[in-house]
N, C-alpha and C. Protein backbone atom coordinates (compact mmCIF):
# COMPACT_ATOMS: atom_id res chain seq x y z
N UNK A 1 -24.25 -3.48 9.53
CA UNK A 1 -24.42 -2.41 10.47
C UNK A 1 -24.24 -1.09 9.71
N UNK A 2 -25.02 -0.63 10.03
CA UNK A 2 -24.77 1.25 9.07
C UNK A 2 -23.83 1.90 9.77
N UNK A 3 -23.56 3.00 8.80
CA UNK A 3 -22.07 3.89 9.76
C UNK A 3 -22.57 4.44 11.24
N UNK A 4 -23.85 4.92 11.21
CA UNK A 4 -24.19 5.53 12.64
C UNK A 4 -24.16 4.77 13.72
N UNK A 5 -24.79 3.10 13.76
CA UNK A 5 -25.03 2.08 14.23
C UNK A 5 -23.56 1.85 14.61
N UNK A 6 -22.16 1.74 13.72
CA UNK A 6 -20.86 1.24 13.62
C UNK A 6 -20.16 2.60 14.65
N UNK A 7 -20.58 3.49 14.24
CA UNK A 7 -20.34 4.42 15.08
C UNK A 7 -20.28 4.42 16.35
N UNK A 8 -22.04 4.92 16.83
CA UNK A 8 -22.47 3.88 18.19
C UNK A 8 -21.96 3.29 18.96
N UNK A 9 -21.73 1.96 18.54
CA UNK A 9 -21.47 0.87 19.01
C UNK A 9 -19.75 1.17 19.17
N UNK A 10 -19.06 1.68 19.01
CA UNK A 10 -17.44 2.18 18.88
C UNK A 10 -17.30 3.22 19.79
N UNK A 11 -17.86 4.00 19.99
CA UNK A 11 -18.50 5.50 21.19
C UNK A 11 -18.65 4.34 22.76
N UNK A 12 -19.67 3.21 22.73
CA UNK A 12 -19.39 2.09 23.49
C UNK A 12 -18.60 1.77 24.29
N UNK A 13 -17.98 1.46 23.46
CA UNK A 13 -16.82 0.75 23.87
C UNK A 13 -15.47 1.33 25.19
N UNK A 14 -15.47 0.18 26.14
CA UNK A 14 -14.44 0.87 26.80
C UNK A 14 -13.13 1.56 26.37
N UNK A 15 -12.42 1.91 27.28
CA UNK A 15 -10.95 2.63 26.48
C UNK A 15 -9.94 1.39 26.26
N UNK A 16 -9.78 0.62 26.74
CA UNK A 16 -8.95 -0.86 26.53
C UNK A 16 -9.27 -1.41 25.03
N UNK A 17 -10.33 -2.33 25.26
CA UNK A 17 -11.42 -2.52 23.90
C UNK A 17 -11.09 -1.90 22.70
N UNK A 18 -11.14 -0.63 23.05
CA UNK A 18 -11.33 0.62 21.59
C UNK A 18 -10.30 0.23 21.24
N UNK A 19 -8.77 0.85 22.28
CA UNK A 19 -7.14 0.48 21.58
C UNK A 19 -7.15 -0.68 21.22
N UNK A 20 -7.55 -1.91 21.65
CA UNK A 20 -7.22 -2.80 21.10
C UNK A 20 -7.11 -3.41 19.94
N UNK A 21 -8.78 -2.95 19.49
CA UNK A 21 -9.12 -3.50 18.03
C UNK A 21 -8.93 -1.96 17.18
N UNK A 22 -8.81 -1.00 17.90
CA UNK A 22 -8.11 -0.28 16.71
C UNK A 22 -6.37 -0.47 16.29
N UNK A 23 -5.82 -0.93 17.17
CA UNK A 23 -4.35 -1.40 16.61
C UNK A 23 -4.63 -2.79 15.88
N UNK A 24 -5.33 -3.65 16.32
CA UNK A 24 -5.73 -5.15 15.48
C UNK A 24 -6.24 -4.41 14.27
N UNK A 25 -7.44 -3.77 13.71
CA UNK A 25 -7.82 -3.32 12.57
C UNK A 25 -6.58 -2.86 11.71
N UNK A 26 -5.67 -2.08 12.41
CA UNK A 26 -4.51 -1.17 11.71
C UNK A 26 -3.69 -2.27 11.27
N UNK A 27 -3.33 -3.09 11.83
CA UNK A 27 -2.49 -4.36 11.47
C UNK A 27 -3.24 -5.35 10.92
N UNK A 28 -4.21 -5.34 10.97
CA UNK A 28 -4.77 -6.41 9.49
C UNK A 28 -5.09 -5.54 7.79
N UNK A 29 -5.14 -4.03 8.55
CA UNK A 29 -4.98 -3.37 7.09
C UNK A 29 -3.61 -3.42 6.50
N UNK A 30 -2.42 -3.46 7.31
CA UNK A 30 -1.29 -3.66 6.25
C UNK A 30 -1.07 -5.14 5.55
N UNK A 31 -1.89 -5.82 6.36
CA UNK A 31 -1.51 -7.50 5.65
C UNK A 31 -2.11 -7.17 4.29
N UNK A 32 -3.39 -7.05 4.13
CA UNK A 32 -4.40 -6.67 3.45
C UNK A 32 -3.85 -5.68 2.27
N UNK A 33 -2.94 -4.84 2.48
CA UNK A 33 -2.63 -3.86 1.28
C UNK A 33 -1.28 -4.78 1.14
N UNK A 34 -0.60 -5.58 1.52
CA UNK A 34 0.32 -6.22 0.71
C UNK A 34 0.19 -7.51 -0.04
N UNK A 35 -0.83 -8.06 0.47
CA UNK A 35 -1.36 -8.64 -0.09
C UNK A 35 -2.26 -8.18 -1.41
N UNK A 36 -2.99 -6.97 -1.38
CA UNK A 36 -3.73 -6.32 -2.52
C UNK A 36 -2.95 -5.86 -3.66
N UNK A 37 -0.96 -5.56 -3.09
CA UNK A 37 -0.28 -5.62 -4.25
C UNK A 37 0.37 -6.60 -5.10
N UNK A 38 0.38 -7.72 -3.78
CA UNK A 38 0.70 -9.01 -4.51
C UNK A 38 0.00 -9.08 -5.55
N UNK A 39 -1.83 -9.60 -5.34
CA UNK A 39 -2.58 -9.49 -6.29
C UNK A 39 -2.36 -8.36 -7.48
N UNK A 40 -2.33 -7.24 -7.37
CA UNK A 40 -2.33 -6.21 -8.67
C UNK A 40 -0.30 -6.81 -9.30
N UNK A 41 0.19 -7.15 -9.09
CA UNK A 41 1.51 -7.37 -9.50
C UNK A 41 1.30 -8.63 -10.27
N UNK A 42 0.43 -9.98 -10.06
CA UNK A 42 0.07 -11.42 -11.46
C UNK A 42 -0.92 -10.65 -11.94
N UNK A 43 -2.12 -9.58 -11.58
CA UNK A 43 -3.16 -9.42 -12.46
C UNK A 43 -2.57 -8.16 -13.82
N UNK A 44 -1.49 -7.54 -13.09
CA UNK A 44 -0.65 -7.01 -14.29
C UNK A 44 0.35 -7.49 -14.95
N UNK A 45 0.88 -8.70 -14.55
CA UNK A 45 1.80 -9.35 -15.31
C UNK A 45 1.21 -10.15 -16.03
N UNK A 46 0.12 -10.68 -15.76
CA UNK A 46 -1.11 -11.24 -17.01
C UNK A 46 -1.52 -10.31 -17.53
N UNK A 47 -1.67 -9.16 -17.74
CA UNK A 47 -2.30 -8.10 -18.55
C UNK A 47 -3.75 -8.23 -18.65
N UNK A 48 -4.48 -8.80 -17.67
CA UNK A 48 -5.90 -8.69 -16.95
C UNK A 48 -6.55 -7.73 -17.27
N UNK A 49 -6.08 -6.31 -17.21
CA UNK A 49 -7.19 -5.47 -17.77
C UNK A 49 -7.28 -5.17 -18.88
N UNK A 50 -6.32 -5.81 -19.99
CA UNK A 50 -6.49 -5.90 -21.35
C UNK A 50 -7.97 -6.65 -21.31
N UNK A 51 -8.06 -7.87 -21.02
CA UNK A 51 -8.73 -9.04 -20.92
C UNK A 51 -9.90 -8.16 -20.65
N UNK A 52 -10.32 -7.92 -19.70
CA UNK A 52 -11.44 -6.75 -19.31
C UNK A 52 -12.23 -5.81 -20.07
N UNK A 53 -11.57 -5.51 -21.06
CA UNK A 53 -11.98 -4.27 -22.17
C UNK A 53 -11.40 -3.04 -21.32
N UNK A 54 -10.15 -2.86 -20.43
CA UNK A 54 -9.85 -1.66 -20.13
C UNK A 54 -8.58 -1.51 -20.35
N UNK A 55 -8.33 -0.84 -20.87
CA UNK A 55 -6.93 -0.09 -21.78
C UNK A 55 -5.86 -0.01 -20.42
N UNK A 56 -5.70 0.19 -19.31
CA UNK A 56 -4.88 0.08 -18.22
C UNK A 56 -5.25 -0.57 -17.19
N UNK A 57 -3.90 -0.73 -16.30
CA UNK A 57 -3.94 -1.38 -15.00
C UNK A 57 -5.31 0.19 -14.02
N UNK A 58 -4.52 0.89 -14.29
CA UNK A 58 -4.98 2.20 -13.90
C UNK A 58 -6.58 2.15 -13.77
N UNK A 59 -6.99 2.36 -15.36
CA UNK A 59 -8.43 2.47 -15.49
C UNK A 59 -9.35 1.15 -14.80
N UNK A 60 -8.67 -0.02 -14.73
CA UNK A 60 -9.30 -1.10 -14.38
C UNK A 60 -9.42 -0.62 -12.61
N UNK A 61 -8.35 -0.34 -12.31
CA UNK A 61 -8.46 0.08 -10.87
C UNK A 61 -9.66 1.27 -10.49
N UNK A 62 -9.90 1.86 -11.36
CA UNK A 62 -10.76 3.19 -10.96
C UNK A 62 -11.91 2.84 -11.27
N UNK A 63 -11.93 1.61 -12.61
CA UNK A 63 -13.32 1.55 -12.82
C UNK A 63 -14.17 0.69 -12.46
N UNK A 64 -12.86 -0.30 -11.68
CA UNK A 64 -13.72 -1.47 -11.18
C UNK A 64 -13.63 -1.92 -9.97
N UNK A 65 -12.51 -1.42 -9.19
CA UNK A 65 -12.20 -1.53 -8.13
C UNK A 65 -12.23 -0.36 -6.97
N UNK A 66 -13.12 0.67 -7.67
CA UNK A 66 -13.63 2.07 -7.03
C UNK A 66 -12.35 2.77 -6.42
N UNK A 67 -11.19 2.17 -6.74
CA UNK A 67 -10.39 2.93 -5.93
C UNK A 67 -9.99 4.93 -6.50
N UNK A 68 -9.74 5.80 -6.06
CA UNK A 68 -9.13 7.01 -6.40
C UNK A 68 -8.46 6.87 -7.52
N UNK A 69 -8.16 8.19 -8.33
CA UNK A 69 -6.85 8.04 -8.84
C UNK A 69 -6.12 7.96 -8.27
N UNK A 70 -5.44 8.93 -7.22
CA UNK A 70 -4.04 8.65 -6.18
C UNK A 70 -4.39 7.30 -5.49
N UNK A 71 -5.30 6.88 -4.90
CA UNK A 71 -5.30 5.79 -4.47
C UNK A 71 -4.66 4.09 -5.33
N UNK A 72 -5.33 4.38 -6.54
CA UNK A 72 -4.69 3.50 -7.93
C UNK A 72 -3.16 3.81 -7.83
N UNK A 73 -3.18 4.97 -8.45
CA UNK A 73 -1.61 5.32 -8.72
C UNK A 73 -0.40 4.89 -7.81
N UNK A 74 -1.06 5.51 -6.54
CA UNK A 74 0.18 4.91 -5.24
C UNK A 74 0.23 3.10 -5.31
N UNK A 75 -0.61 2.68 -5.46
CA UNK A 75 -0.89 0.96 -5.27
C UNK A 75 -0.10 0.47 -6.36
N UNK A 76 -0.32 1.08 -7.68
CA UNK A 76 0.07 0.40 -8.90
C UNK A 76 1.80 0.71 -9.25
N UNK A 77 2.11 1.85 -8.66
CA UNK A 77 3.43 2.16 -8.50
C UNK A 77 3.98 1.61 -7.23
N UNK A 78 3.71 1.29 -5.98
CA UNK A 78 4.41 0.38 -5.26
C UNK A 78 4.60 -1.07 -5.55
N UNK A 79 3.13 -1.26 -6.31
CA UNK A 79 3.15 -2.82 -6.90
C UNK A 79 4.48 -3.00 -7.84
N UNK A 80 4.48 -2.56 -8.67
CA UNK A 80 5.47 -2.51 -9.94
C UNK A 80 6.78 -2.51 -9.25
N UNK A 81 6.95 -1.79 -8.27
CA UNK A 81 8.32 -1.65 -7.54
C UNK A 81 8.53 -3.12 -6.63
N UNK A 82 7.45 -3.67 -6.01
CA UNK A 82 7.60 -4.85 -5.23
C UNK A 82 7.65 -5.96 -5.88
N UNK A 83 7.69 -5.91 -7.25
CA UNK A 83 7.32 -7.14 -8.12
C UNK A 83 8.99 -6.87 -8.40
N UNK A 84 9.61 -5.92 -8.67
CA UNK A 84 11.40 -5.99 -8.82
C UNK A 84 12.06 -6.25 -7.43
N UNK A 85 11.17 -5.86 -6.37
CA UNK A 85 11.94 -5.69 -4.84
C UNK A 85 11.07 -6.28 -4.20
N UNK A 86 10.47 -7.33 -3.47
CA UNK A 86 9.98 -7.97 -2.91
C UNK A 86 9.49 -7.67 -1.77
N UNK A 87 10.78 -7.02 -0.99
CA UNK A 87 10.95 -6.83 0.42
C UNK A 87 9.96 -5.47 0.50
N UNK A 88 9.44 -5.23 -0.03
CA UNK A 88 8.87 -3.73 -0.20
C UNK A 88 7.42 -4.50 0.68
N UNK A 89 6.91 -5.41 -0.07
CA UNK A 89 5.77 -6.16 0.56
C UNK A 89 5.81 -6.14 2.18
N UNK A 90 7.46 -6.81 2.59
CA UNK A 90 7.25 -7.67 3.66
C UNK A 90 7.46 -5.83 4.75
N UNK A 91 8.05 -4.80 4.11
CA UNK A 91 7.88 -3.97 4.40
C UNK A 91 6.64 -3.41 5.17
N UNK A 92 5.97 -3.14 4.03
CA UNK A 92 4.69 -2.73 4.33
C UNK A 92 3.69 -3.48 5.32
N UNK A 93 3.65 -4.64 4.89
CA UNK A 93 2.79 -5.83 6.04
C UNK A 93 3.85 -5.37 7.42
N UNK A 94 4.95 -5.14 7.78
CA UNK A 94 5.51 -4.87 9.28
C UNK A 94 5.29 -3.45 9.52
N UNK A 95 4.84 -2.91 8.62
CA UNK A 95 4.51 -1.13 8.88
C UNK A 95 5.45 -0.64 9.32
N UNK A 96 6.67 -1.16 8.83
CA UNK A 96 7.91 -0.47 8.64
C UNK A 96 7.94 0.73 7.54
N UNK A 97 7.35 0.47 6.28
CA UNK A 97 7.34 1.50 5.12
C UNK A 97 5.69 1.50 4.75
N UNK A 98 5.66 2.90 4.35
CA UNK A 98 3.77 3.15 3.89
C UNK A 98 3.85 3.00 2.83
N UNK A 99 2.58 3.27 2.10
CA UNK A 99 2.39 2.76 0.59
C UNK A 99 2.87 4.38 0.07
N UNK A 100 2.53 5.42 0.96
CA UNK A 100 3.11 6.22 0.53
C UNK A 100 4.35 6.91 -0.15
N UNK A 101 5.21 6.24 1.18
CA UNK A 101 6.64 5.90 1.19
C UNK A 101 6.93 5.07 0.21
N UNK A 102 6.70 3.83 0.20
CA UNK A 102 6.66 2.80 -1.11
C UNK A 102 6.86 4.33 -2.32
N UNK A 103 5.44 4.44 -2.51
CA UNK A 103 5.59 5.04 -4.06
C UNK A 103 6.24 6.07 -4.39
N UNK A 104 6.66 6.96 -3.29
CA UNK A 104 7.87 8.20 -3.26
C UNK A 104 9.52 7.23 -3.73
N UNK A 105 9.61 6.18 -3.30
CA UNK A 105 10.80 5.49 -3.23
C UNK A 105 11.13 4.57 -4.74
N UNK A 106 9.94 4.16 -4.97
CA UNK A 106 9.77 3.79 -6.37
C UNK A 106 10.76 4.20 -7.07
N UNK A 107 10.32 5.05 -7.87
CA UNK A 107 10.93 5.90 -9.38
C UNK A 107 12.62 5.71 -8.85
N UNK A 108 12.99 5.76 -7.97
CA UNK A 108 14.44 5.87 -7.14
C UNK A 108 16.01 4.78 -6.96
N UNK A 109 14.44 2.97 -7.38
CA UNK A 109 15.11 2.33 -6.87
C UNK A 109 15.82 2.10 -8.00
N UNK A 110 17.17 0.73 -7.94
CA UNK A 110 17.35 0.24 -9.26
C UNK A 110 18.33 -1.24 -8.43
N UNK A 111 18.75 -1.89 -9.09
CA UNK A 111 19.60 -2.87 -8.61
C UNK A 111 20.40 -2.98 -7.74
N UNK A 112 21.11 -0.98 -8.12
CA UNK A 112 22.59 -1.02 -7.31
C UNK A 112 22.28 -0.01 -5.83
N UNK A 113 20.70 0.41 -5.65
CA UNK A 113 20.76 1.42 -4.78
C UNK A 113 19.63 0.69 -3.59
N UNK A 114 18.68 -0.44 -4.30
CA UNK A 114 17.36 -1.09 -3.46
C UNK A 114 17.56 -1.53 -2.37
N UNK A 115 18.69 -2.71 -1.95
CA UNK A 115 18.62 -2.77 -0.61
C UNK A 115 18.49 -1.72 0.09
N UNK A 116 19.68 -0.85 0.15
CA UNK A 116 20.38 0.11 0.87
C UNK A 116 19.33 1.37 1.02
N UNK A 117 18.16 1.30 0.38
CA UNK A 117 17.27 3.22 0.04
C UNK A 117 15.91 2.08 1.19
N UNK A 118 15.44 0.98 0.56
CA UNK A 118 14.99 0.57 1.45
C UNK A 118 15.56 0.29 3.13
N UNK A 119 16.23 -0.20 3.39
CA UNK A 119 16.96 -0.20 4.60
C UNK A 119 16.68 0.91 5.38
N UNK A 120 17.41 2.12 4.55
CA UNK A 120 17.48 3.52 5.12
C UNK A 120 15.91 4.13 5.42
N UNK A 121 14.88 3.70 4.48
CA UNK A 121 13.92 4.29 4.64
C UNK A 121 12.65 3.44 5.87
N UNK A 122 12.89 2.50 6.81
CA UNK A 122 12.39 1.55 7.26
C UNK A 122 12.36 2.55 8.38
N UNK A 123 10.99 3.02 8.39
CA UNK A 123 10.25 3.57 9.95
C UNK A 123 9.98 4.81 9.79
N UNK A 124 11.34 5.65 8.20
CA UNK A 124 10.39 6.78 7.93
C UNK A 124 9.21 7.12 7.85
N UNK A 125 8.88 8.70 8.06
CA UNK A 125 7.77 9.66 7.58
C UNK A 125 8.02 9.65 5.91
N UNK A 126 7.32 10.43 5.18
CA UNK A 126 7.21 10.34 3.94
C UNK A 126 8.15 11.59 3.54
N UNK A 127 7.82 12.50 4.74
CA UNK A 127 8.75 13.76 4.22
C UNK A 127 9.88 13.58 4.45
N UNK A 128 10.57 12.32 5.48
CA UNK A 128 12.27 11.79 5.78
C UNK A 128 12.20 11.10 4.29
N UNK A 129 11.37 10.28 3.72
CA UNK A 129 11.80 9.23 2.28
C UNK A 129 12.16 10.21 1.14
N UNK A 130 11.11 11.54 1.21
CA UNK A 130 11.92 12.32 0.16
C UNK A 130 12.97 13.05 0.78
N UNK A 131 13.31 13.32 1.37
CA UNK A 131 14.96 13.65 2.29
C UNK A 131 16.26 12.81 1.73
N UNK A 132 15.44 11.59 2.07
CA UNK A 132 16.58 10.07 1.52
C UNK A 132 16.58 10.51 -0.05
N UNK A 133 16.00 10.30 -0.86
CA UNK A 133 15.87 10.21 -2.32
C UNK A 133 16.17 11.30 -2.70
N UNK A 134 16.37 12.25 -2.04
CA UNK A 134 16.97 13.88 -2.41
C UNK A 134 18.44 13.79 -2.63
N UNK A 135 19.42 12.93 -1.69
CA UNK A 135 20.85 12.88 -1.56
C UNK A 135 21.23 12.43 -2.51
């Protein structure tokens, strides 16, 4: 279906309908991005884009997976953080924490502070996660 057609057909739609599958869409996109870091967390612990002919996780992401730079960057820095902290995943899939949030929280965590910065940050905005990571 083309965007105008996808469009269309969404303009359609009753007001019930619309909310519906726009909260279903929104919640299969967080399965979907924790799952997409699962994946980038073995394809970088195999060093995959060595394998590739691309010098980074980074460049492999931009060059092959069309994503942004910020788009890469936020993914590949929450990945790296969920591969030490797990719960960051199960986070994100409950849309408790954004990938945003994720990657603001990153650089922050360490052994003795992860439960507790995650915990605290579960339902924040991005501008409350740098609030948290400020103290």
């Amino acid at each position: 279906m083309t965007g105008s057609k996808l469009i269309d057909h969404c303009r359609r739609l009753d007001d019930a309908t619309l909310t519906r599958q726009l909260t279903a869409i929104f919640r299969v996109e967080k399965v979907v991005l924790a799952e997409q870091l699962a994946r980038l967390i073995a394809f970088d612990e195999r060093d995959l884009s060595q394998k590739h002919a691309y010098p980074s996780l980074f460049k492999y992401c931009v060059g092959v997976l069309g994503l942004s730079e910020d788009a890469a960057s936020f993914r590949i820095t929450a990945a790296r953080a969920a591969s030490r902290y797990p719960n960051i995943l199960d986070q994100l899939k409950s849309g408790t924490l954004t990938l945003t949030g994720a990657a603001k929280l990153a650089p922050h965590l360490n052994n003795d502070n992860a439960q507790s910065l995650l915990a605290k940050s579960e339902g924040k905005t991005t501008f409350e996660i740098k609030l948290l990571v400020a103290e």
